[in-house]
Protein backbone atom coordinates (compact mmCIF):
# COMPACT_ATOMS: atom_id res chain seq x y z
CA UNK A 1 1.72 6.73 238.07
CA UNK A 2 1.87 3.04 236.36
CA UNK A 3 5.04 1.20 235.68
CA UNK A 4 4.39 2.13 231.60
CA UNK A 5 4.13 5.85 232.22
CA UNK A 6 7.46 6.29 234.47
CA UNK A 7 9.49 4.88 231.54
CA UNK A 8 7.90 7.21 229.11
CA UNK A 9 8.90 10.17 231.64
CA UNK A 10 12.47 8.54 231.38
CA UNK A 11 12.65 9.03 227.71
CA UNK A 12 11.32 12.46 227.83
CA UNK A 13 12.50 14.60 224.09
CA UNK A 14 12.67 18.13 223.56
CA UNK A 15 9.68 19.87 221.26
CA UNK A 16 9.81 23.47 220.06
CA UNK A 17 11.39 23.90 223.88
CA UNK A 18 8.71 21.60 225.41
CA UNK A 19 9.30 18.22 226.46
CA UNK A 20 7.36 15.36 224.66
CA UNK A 21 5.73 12.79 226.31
CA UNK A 22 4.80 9.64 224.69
CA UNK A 23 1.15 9.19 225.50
CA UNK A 24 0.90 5.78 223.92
CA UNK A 25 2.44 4.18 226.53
CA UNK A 26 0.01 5.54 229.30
CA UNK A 27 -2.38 4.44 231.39
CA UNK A 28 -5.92 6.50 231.01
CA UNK A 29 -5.76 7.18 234.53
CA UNK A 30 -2.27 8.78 233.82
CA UNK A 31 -2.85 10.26 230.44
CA UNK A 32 -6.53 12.17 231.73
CA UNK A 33 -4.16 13.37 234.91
CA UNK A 34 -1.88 14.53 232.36
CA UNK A 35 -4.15 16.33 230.46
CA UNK A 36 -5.69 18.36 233.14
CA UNK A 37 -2.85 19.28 235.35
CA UNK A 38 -0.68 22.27 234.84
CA UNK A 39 2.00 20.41 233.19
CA UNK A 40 0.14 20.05 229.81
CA UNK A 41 1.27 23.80 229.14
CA UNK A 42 4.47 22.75 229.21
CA UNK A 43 4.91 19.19 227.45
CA UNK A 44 4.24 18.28 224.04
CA UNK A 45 1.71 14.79 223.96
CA UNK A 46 -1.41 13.80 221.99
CA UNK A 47 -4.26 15.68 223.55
CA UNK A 48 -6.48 16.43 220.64
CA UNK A 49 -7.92 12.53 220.25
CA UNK A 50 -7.37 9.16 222.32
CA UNK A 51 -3.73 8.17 222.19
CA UNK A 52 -5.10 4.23 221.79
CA UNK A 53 -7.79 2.39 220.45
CA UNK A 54 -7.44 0.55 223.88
CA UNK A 55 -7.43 3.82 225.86
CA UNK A 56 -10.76 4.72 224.15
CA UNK A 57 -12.56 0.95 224.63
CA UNK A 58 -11.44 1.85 228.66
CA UNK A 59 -12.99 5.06 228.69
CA UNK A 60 -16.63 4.41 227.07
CA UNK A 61 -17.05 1.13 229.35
CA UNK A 62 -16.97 3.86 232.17
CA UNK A 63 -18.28 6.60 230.97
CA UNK A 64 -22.01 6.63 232.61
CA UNK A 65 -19.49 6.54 236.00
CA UNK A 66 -18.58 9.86 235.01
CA UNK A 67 -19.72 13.03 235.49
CA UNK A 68 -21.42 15.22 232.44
CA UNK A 69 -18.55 18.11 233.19
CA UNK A 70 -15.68 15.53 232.71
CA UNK A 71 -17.00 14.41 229.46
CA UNK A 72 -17.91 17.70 228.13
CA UNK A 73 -14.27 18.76 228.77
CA UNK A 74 -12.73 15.85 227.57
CA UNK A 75 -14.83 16.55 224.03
CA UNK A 76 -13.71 19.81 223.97
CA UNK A 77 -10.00 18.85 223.58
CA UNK A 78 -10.72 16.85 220.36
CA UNK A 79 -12.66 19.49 218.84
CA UNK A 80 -10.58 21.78 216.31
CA UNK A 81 -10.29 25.62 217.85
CA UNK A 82 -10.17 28.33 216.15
CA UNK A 83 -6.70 29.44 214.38
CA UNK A 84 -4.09 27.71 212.38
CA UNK A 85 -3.08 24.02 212.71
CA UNK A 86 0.94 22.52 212.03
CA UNK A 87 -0.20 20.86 208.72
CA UNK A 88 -0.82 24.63 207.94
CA UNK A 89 2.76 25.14 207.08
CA UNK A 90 3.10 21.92 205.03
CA UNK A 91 0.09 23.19 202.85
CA UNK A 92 1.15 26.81 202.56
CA UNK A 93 4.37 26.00 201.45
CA UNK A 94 2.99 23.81 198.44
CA UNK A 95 0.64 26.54 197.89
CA UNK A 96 2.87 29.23 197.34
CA UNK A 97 4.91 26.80 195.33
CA UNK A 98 2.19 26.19 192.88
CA UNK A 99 1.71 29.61 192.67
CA UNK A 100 5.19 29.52 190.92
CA UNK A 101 5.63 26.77 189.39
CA UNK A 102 2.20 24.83 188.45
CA UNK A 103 -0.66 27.59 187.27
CA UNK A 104 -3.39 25.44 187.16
CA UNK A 105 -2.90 23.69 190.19
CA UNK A 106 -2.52 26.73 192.18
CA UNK A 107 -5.85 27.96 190.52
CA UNK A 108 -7.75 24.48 191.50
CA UNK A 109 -6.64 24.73 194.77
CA UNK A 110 -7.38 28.72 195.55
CA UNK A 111 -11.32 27.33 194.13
CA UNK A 112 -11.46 26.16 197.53
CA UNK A 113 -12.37 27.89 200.74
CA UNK A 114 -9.88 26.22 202.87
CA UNK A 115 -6.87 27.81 200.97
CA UNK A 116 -8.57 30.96 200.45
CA UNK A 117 -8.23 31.24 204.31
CA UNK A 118 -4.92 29.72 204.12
CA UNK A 119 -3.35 32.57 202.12
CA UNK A 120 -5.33 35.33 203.92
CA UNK A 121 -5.09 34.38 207.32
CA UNK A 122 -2.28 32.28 207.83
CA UNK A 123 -0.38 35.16 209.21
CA UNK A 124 -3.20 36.13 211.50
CA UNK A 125 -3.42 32.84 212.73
CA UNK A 126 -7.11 32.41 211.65
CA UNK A 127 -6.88 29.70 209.12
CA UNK A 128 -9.53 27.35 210.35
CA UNK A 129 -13.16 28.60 211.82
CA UNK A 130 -13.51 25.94 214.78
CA UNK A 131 -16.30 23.64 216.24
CA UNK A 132 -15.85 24.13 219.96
CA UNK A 133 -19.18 26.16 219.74
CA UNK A 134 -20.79 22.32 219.40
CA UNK A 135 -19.90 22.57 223.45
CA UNK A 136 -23.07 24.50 223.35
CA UNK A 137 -25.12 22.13 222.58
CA UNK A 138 -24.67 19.94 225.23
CA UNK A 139 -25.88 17.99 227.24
CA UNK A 140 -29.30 18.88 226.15
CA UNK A 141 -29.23 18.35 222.15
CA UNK A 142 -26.65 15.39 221.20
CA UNK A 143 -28.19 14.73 218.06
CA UNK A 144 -27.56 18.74 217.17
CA UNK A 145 -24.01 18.18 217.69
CA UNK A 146 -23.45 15.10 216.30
CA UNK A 147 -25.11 16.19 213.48
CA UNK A 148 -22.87 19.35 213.11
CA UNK A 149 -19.65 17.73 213.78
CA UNK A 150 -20.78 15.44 211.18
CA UNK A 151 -21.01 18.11 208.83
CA UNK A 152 -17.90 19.49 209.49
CA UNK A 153 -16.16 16.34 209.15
CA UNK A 154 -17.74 16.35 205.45
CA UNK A 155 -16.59 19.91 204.70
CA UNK A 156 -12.95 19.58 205.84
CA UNK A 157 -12.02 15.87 205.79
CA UNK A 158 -9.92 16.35 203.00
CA UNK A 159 -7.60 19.02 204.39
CA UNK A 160 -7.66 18.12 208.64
CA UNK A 161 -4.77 16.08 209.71
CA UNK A 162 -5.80 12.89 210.49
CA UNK A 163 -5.09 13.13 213.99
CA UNK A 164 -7.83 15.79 214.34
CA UNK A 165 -10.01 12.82 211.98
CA UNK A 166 -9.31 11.21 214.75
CA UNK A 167 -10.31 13.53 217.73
CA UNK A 168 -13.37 14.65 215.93
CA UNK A 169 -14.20 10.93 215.18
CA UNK A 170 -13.42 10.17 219.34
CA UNK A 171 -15.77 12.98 220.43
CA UNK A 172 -19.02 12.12 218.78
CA UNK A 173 -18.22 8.46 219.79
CA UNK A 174 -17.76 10.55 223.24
CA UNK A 175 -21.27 12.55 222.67
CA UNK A 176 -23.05 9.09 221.49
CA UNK A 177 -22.14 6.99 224.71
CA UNK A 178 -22.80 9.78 227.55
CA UNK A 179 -25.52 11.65 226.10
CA UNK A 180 -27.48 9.22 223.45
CA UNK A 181 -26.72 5.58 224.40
CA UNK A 182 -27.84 5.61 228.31
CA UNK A 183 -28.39 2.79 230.63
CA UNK A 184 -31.79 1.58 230.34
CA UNK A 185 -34.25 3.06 232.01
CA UNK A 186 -37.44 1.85 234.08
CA UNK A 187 -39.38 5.21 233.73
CA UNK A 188 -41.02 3.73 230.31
CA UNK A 189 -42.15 1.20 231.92
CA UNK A 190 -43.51 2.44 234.80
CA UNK A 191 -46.05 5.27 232.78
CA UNK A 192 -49.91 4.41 232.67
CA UNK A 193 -50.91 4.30 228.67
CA UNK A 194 -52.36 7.57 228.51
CA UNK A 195 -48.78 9.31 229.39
CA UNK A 196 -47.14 7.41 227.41
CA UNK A 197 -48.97 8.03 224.60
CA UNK A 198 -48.32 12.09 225.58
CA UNK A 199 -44.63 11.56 225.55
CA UNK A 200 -44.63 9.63 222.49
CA UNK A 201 -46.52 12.43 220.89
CA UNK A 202 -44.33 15.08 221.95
CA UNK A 203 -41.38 13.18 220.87
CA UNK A 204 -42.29 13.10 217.14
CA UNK A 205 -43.23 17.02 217.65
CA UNK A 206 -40.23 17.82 218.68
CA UNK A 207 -39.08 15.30 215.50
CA UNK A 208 -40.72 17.93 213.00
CA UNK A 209 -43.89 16.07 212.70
CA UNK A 210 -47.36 17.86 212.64
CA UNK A 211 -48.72 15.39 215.33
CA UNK A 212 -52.51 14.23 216.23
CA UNK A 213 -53.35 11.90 219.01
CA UNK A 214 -56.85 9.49 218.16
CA UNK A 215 -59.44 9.45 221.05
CA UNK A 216 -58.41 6.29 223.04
CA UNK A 217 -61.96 4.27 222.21
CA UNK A 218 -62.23 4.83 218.85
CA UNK A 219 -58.06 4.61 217.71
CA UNK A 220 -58.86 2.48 214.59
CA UNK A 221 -55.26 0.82 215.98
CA UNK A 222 -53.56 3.59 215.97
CA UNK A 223 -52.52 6.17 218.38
CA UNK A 224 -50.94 9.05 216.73
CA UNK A 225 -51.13 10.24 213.22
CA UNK A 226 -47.66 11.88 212.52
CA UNK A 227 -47.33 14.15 209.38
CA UNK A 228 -45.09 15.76 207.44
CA UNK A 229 -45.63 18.25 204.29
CA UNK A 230 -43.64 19.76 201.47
CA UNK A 231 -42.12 18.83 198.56
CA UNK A 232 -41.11 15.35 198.58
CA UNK A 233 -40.93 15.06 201.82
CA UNK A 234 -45.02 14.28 202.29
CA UNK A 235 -45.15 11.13 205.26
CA UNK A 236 -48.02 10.18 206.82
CA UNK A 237 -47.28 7.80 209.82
CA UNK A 238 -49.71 5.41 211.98
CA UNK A 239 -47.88 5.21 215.44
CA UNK A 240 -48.96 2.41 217.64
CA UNK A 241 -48.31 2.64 221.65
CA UNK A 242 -47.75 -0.61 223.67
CA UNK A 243 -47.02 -0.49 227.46
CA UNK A 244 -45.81 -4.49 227.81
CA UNK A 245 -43.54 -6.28 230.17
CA UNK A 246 -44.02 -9.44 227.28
CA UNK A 247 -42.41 -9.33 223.94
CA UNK A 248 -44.82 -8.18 220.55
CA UNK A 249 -45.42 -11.17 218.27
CA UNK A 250 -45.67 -11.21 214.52
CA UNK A 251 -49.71 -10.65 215.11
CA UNK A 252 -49.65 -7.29 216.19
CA UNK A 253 -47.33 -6.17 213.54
CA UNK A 254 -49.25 -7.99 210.94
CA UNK A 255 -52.57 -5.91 211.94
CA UNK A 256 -50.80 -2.73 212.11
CA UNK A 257 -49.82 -3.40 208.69
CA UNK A 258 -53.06 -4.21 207.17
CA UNK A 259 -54.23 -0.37 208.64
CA UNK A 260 -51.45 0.84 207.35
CA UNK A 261 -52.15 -0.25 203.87
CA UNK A 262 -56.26 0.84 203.84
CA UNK A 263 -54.82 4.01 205.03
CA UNK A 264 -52.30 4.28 202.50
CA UNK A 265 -49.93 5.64 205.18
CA UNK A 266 -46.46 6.28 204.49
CA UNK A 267 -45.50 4.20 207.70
CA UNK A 268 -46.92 2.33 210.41
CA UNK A 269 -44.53 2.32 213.07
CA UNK A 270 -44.91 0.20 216.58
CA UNK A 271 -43.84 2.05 219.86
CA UNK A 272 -43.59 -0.55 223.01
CA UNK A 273 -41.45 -0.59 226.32
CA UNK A 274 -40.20 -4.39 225.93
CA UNK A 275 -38.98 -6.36 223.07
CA UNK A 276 -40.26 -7.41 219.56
CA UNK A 277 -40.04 -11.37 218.56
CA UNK A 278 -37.50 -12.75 215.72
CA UNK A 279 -40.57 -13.33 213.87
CA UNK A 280 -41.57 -9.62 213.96
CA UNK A 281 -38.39 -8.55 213.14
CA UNK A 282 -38.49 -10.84 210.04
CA UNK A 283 -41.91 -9.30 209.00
CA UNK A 284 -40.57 -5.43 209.62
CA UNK A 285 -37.22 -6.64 207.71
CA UNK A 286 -39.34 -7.57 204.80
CA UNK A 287 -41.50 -4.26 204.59
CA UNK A 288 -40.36 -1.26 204.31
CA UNK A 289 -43.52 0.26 205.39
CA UNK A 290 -43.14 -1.00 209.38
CA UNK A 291 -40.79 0.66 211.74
CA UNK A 292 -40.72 -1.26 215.04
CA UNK A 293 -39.29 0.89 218.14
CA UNK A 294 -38.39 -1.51 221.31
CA UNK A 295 -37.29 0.23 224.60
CA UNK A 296 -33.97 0.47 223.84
CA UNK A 297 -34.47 1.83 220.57
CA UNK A 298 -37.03 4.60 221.88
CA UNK A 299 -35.06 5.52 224.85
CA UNK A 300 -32.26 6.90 221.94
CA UNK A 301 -34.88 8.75 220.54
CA UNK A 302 -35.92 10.15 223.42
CA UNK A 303 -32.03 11.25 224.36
CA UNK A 304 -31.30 12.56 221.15
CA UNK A 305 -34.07 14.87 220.37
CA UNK A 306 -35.63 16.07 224.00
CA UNK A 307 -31.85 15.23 225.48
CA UNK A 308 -30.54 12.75 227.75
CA UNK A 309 -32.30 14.55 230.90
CA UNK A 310 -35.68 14.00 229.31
CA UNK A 311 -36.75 11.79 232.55
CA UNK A 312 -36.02 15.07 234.84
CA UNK A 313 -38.83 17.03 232.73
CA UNK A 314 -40.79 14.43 231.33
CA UNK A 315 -44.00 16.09 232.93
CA UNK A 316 -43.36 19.05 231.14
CA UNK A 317 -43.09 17.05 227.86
CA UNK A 318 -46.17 15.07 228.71
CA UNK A 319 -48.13 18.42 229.43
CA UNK A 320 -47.12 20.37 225.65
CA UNK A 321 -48.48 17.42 224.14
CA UNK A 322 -51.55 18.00 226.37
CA UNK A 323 -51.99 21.49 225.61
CA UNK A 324 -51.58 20.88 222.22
CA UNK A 325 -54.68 17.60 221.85
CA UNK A 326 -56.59 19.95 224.01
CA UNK A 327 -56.47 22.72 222.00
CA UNK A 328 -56.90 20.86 218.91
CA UNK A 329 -59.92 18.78 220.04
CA UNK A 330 -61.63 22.01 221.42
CA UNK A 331 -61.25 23.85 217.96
CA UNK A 332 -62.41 20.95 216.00
């Protein structure tokens, strides 16, 4: 145990009949000890988010170090559970005080859902209907999750405490290092054309796009055709595929443009496993018809919607798009 975390021991307080520990002046080491060891039953600390900014910063520089189990039940600590929260009091009291003494308050506030729960199930202990089912999700969708702890955030920001702002905020940071923002990869790289092309495809599939891949002699510069249908929500997209150790210059993103206009595609967007030049960066900046995806970019992609162990079943992702063109080409 560090020098810090001995004096915060010294100055232990009584809570409720638990003893309170000041986590803020912790090590990590000490504080994620803490937190899984039997003594957390019986001690009063902050569990449900990162005691410090600085605690946090130490914890994503490592995180690819450890394991997806560690991380998964560090995230579900900051997640809200199921039942009733201390703020509870604090809101049920000025609830039941509007209730006497301010009409029309009490009647904006009981418009809401949270205090409908509030008054019914505050003695039951069910006030708030919890997230740790977003545990589900991973490690396989992290764009699922974020996107529902996102939602939640939106639905109960105004009544969470703000340390559970904060745990919720901490997790999906949590979810977006381990699961999304992975060291590179040199699997991209190492694919011949025609599988990359296949996993490209399948990864705007699995993106909601009705997906067609262009016989490889007669592309008209572009790969895949990616569509979408409905009301407003029609896209038509011109994907380009580039297997290149060399960065793409401004040329290649002019030309995809120029198809994408006599197409009058939504999109042309520009798939490759290096880099893209400042110069086509400037053009992309400057049209909002280009979308240009460099490895590091498309390895996100491919974490957040096939999940970060995409390179363990990338064969099977390469083959549904295979099925799929076969299928396709045979019928047409």
């Amino acid at each position: 145990m560090s020098s810090e975390s001995a004096m915060a021991l010294k100055g232990l307080k009584e809570i409720d009949g638990k003893k309170f520990i000041d986590a803020t002046t912790m090590s990590l080491d000490d504080w994620l000890a803490l937190l899984n060891s039997d003594r957390a039953q019986n001690t009063v600390f902050i569990s449900w988010a990162f005691p410090t900014h600085a605690m946090q910063d130490e914890y994503l520089k490592t995180i690819h170090k450890r394991t997806d189990k560690d991380v998964i039940n560090l995230i579900r600590n900051f997640l809200v559970p199921s039942g009733s929260l201390g703020s509870d009091d604090y809101k049920l009291d000025y609830l039941l005080y509007c209730s006497q003494h301010n009409k029309e308050q009490y009647r904006r506030l009981m418009e809401t859902e949270y205090y409908k729960r509030l008054l019914k199930g505050y003695i039951k202990g069910n006030v708030w209907e919890g997230n740790t089912w977003v545990i589900d999700l991973l490690p396989h969708w992290p764009r699922l999750a974020l996107d529902a702890l996102d939602a939640y955030l939106q639905a109960h920001c105004q009544f969470l405490p703000d340390g559970r702002l904060d745990g919720l905020a901490d997790a999906m940071a949590l979810i977006r290092a381990k699961f999304i923002q992975t060291p590179r990869s040199a699997l991209l790289s190492s694919l011949n054309p025609y599988r990359f092309e296949h996993l490209i495809d399948a990864l705007y599939m699995e993106m909601g796009y009705s997906t067609t891949l262009t016989q490889m002699t007669h592309d008209g510069g572009r790969d895949i055709i990616a569509e979408k249908s409905g009301a407003a929500k029609r896209e038509k997209l011109l994907i380009q595929c580039r297997r290149s150790r060399h960065n793409i210059g401004v040329d290649a993103v002019r030309s995809l443009l120029g198809i994408v206009s006599n197409e009058k595609a939504t999109k042309g967007v520009l798939v490759c496993t290096s880099r893209f030049t400042p110069s086509a960066r400037k053009l992309e900046k400057e049209n909002s018809r280009l979308e240009l995806i460099d490895h590091e970019d498309l390895q996100q992609l491919l974490n957040e919607h096939l999940g970060p162990a995409w390179p363990n079943h990338i064969d099977y992702h390469i083959k549904e798009s295979l099925s799929k063109t076969r299928k396709s080409r045979s019928l047409g």
